[in-house]
Protein backbone atom coordinates (compact mmCIF):
# COMPACT_ATOMS: atom_id res chain seq x y z
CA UNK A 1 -28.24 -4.53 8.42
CA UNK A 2 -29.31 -0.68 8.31
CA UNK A 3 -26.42 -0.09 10.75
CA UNK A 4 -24.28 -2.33 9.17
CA UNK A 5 -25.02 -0.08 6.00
CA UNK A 6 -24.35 2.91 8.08
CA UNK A 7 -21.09 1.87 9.25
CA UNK A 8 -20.12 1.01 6.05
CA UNK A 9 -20.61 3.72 4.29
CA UNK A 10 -18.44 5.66 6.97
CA UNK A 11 -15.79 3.12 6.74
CA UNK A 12 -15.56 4.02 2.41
CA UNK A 13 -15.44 7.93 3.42
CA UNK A 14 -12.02 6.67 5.22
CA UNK A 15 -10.86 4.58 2.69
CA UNK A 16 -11.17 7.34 0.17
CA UNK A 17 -9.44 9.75 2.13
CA UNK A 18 -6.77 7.38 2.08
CA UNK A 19 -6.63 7.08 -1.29
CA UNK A 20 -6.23 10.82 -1.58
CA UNK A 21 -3.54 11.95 0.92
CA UNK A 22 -2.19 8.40 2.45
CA UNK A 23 -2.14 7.90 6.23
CA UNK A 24 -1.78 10.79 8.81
CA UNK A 25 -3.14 11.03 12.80
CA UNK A 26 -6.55 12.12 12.14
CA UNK A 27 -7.38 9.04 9.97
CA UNK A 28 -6.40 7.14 13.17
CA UNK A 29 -8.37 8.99 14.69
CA UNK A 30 -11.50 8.74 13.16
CA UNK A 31 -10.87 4.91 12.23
CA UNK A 32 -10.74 3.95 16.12
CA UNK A 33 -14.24 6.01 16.79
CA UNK A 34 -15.33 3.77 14.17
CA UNK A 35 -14.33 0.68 15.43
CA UNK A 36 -16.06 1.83 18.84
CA UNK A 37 -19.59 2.59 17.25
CA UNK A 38 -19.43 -0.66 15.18
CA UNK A 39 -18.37 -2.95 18.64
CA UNK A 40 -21.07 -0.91 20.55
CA UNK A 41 -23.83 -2.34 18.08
CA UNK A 42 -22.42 -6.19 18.85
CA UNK A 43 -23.74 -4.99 22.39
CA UNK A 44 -27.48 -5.39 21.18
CA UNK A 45 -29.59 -8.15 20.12
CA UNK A 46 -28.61 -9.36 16.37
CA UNK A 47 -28.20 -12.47 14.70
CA UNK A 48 -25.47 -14.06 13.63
CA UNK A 49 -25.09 -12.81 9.58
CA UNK A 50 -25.30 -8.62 11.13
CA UNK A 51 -23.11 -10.42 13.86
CA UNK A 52 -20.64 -11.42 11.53
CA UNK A 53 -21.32 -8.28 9.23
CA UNK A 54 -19.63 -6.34 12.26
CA UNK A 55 -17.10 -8.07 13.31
CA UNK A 56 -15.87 -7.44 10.12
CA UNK A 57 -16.37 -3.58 9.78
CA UNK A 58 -14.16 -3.86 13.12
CA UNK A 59 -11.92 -5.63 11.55
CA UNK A 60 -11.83 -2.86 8.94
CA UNK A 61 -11.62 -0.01 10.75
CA UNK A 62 -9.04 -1.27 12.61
CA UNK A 63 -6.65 -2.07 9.70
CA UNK A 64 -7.59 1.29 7.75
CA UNK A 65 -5.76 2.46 11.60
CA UNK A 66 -3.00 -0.06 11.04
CA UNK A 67 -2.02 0.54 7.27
CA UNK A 68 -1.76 4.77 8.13
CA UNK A 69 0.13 4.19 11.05
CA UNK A 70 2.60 2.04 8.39
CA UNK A 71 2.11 5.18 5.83
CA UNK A 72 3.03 7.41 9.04
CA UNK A 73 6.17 4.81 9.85
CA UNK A 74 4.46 4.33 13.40
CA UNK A 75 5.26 0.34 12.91
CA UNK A 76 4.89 -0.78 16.59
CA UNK A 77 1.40 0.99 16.53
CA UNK A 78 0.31 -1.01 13.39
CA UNK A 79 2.09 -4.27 14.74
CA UNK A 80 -0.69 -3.59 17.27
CA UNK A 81 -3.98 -3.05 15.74
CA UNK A 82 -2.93 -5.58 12.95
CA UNK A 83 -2.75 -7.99 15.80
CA UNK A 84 -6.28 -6.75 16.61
CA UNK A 85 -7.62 -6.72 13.07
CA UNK A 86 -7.14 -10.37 12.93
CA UNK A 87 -8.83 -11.55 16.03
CA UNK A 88 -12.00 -10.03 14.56
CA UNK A 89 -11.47 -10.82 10.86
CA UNK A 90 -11.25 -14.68 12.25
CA UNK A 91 -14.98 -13.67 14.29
CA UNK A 92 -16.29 -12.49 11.20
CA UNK A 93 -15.11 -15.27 8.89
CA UNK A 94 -15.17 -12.85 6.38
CA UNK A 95 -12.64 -14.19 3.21
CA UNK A 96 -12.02 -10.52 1.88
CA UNK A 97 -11.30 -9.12 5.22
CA UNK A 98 -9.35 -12.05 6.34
CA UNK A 99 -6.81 -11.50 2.88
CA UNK A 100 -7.11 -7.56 3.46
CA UNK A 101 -5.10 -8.46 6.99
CA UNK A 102 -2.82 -10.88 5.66
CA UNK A 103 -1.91 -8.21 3.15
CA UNK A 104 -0.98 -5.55 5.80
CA UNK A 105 1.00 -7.49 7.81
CA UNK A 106 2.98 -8.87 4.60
CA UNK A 107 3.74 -4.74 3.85
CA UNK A 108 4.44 -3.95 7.56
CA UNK A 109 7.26 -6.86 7.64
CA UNK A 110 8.35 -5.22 4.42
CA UNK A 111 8.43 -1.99 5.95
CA UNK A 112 10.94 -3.68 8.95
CA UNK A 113 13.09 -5.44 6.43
CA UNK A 114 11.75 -8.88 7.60
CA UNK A 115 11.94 -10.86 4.77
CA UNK A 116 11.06 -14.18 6.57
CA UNK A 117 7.62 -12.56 7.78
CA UNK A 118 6.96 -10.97 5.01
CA UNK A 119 7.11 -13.97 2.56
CA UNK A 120 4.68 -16.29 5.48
CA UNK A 121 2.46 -13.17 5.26
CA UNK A 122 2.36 -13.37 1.29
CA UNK A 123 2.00 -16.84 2.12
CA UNK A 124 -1.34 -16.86 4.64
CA UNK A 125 -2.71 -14.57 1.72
CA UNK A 126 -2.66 -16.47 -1.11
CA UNK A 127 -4.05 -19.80 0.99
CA UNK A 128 -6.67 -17.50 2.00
CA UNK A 129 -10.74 -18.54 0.46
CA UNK A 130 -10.83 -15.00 -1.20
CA UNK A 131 -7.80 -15.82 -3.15
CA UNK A 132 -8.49 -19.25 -4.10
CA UNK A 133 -11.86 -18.14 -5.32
CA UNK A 134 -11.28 -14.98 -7.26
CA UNK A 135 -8.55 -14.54 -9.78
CA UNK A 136 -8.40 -11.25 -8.37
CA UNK A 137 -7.52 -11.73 -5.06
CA UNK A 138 -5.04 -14.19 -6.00
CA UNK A 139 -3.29 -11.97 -8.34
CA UNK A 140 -3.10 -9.65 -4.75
CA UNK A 141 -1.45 -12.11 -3.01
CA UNK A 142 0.69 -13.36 -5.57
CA UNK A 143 2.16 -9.82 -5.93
CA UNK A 144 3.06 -10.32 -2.54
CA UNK A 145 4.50 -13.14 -3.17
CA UNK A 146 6.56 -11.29 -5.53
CA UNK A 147 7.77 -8.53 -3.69
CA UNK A 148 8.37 -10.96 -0.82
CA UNK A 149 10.78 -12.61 -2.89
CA UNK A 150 12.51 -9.59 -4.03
CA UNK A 151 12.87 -8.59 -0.41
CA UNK A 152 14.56 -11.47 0.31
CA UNK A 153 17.01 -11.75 -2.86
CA UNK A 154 15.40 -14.28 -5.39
CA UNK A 155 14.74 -12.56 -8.29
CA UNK A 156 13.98 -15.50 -10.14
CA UNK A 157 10.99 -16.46 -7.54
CA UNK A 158 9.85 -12.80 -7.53
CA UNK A 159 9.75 -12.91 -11.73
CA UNK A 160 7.82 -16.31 -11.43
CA UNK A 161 5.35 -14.53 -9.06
CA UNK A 162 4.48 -11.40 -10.63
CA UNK A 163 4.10 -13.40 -13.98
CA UNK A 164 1.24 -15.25 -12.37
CA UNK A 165 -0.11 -12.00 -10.65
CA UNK A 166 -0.82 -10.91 -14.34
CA UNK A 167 -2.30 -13.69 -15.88
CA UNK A 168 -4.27 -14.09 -13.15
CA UNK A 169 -5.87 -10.64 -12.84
CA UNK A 170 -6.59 -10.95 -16.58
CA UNK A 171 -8.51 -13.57 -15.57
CA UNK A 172 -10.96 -11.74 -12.81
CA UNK A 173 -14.22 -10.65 -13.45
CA UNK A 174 -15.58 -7.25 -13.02
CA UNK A 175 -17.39 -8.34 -9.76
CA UNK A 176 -18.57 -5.66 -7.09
CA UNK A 177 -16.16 -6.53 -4.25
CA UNK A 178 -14.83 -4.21 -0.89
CA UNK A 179 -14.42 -0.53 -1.65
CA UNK A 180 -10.77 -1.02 -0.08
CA UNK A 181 -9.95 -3.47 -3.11
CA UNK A 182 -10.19 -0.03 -5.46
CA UNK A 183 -6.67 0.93 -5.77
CA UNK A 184 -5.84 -2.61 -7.38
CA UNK A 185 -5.54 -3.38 -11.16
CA UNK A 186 -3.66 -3.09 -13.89
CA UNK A 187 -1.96 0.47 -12.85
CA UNK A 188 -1.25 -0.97 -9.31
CA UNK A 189 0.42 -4.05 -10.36
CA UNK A 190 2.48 -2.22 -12.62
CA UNK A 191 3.54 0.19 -9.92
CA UNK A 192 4.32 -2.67 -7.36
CA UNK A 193 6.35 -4.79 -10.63
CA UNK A 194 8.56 -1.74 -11.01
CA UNK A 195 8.96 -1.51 -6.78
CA UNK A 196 10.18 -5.36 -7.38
CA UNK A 197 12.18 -4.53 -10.62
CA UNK A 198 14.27 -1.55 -8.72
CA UNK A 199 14.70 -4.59 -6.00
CA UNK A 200 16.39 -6.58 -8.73
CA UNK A 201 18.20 -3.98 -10.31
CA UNK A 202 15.85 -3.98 -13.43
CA UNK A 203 16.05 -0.23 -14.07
CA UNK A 204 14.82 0.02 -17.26
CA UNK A 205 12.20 -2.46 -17.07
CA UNK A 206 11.51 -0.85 -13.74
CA UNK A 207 10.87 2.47 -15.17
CA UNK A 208 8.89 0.81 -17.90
CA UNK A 209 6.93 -0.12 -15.61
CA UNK A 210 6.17 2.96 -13.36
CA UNK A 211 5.14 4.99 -17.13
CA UNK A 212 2.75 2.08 -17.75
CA UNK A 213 1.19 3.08 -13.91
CA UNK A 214 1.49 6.64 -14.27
CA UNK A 215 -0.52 6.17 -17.33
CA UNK A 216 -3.22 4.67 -15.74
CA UNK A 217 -3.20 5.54 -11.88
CA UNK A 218 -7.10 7.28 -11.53
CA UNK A 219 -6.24 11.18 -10.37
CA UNK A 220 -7.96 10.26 -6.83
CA UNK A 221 -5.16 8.19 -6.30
CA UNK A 222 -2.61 10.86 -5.40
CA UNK A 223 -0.34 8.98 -2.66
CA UNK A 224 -0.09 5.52 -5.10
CA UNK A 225 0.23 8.34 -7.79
CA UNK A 226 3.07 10.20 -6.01
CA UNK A 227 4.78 6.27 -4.87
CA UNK A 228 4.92 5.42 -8.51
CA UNK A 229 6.83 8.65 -9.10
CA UNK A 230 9.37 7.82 -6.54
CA UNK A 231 9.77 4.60 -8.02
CA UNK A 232 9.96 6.00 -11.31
CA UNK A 233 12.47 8.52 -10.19
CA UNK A 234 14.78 6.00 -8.49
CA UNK A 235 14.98 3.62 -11.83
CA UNK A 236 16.29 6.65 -14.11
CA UNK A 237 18.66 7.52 -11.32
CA UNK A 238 20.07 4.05 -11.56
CA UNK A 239 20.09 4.14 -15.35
CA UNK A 240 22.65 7.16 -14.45
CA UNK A 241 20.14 10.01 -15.27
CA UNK A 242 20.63 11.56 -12.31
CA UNK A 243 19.53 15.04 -13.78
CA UNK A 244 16.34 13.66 -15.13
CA UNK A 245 15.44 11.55 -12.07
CA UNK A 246 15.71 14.78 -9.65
CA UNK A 247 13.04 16.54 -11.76
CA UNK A 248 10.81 13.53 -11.74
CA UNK A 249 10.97 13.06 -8.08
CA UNK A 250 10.46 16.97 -7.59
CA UNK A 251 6.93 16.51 -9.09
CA UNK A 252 6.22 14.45 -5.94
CA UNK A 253 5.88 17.65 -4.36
CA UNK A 254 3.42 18.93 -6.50
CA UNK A 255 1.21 15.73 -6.32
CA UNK A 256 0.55 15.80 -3.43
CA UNK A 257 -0.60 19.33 -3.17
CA UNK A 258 1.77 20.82 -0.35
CA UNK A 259 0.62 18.50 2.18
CA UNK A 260 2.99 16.89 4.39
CA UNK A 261 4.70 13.77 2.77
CA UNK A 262 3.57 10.58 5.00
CA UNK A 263 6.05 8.77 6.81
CA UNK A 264 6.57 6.07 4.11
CA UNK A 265 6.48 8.22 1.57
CA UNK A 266 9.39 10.30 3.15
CA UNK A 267 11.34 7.18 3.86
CA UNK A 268 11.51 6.27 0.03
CA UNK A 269 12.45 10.00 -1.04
CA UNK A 270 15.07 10.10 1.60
CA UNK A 271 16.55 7.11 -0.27
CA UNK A 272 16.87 8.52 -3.68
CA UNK A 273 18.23 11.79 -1.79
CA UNK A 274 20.41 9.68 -0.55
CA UNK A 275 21.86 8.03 -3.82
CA UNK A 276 21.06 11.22 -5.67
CA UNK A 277 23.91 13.08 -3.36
CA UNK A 278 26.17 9.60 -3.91
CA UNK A 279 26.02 10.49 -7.65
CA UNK A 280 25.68 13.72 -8.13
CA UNK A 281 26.48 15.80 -5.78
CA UNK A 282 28.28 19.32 -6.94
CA UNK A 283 25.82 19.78 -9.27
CA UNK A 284 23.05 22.53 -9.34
CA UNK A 285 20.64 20.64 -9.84
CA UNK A 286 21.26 18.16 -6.73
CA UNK A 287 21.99 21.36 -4.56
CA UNK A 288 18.52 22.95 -6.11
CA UNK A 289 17.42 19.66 -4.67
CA UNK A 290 18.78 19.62 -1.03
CA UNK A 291 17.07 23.27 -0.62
CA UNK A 292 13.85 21.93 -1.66
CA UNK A 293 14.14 18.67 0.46
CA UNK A 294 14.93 21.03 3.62
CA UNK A 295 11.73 23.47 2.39
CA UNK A 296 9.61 20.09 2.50
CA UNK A 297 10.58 18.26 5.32
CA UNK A 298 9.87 21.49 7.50
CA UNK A 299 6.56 20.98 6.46
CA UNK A 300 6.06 17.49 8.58
């Protein structure tokens, strides 16, 4: 269990990165070499709890490789390790890692516009141990349940959801659980409610919702941080404050430091730039705009 400990502790250094900057090529990187050390230890004598122990780390690794290759847009190349992240969640019979995977693929059908998938994703997540044993995990999947619903044009469903996702993470104990589970709580479910309210054409709820996250999003947290923004950004746009939603998505730029904007992250500022121009477009501050969306996009 030393190794296991080890390989662990590694795995969190990734995670946190993660946190900070969202996926990029490196991360990848460094995720597959840990996948390799952690299936070269299942070479030598162990029993079946370190056994199980990794299997599980590789089933970690492997999705921290999957969910930046869905922040870098690389969606074949998650489709791929996600497959591979579940054959060894199922070895390790792990529940957290198990709903972890579930999770991913739920976002990377979200990220093709596959409603279908995404909703039987949402769906393998909630029926998964982890959620039907800790109100915290189920208010995970119910979210995704939620924004499942959304995708697929039921507001109704997707209000029913995210109502239970909040009573039900009220209910969850401050247990120690995976360091992958930190970016979830009351900040994150308010970001992903105003991702499902902008689905339903809730603006002003919506942007309700992205202050209450911005409030609360810890400063490690820059990509969720900077997501939120764009969320927050799109909403007042819709509430025809187009002025006021262009310098609220420009701060995007300074959260995250000057580093390239990840794949996903450019994907959902190309789409207010894109309804931004629709609305707006002769005005200085939407030409102000365009220059700095040229300045950043050099930067990928």
């Amino acid at each position: 269990m030393s190794d296991v400990a080890r390989a662990s502790a590694d795995m969190n250094r990734l995670v946190e990165a993660d946190d900070r900057k969202g996926g990029h090529t490196s991360l990848v990187s460094s995720a597959l070499e840990g996948r390799i050390k952690v299936l070269e230890l299942q070479q030598r004598n162990a029993g079946e709890r370190v056994r199980r122990a990794l299997y599980a780390l590789a089933a970690e690794y492997t999705t921290i490789a999957a969910w930046s290759c869905i922040d870098l847009r690389d969606l074949d190349m998650a489709q791929r390790y996600l497959n591979e992240s579940a054959t060894f969640a199922g070895l390790s019979q792990d529940p957290p890692t198990g709903m972890r995977v579930w999770i991913n693929i739920a976002m990377l059908a979200y990220q093709r516009k596959n409603g279908p998938e995404q909703l039987a994703a949402a769906q393998a997540a909630n029926a998964t141990r982890a959620a039907r044993r800790d109100p915290f995990f189920g208010s995970m999947g119910r979210v995704r349940l939620a924004l499942a619903h959304s995708s697929l044009g039921d507001p109704q469903a997707a209000k029913r959801a995210l109502g239970t996702a909040q009573e039900t993470l009220g209910k969850a104990a401050e247990d120690e659980r995976p360091r992958w589970t930190a970016f979830y709580g009351a900040a994150e479910l308010n970001h992903l409610a105003a991702i499902i309210l902008n689905h339903n054409r809730e603006s002003a709820h919506a942007e309700a919702m992205a202050h209450r996250a911005l409030a609360k999003i810890p400063g490690e947290f820059q990509r969720n941080r900077a997501l939120a923004t764009c969320q927050l950004a799109l909403a007042q746009l819709r509430q025809g404050e187009p002025e006021q939603a262009t310098a609220t998505a420009a701060t995007v730029f300074t959260i995250v430091e000057g580093a390239p904007l990840p794949g996903r992250m450019r994907t959902l500022i190309g789409d207010f730039h894109r309804e931004l121009l629709r609305l707006a477009p002769s005005t200085t501050y939407a030409r102000d705009w365009a220059d700095r969306m040229r300045e950043e996009w050099s930067r990928a």
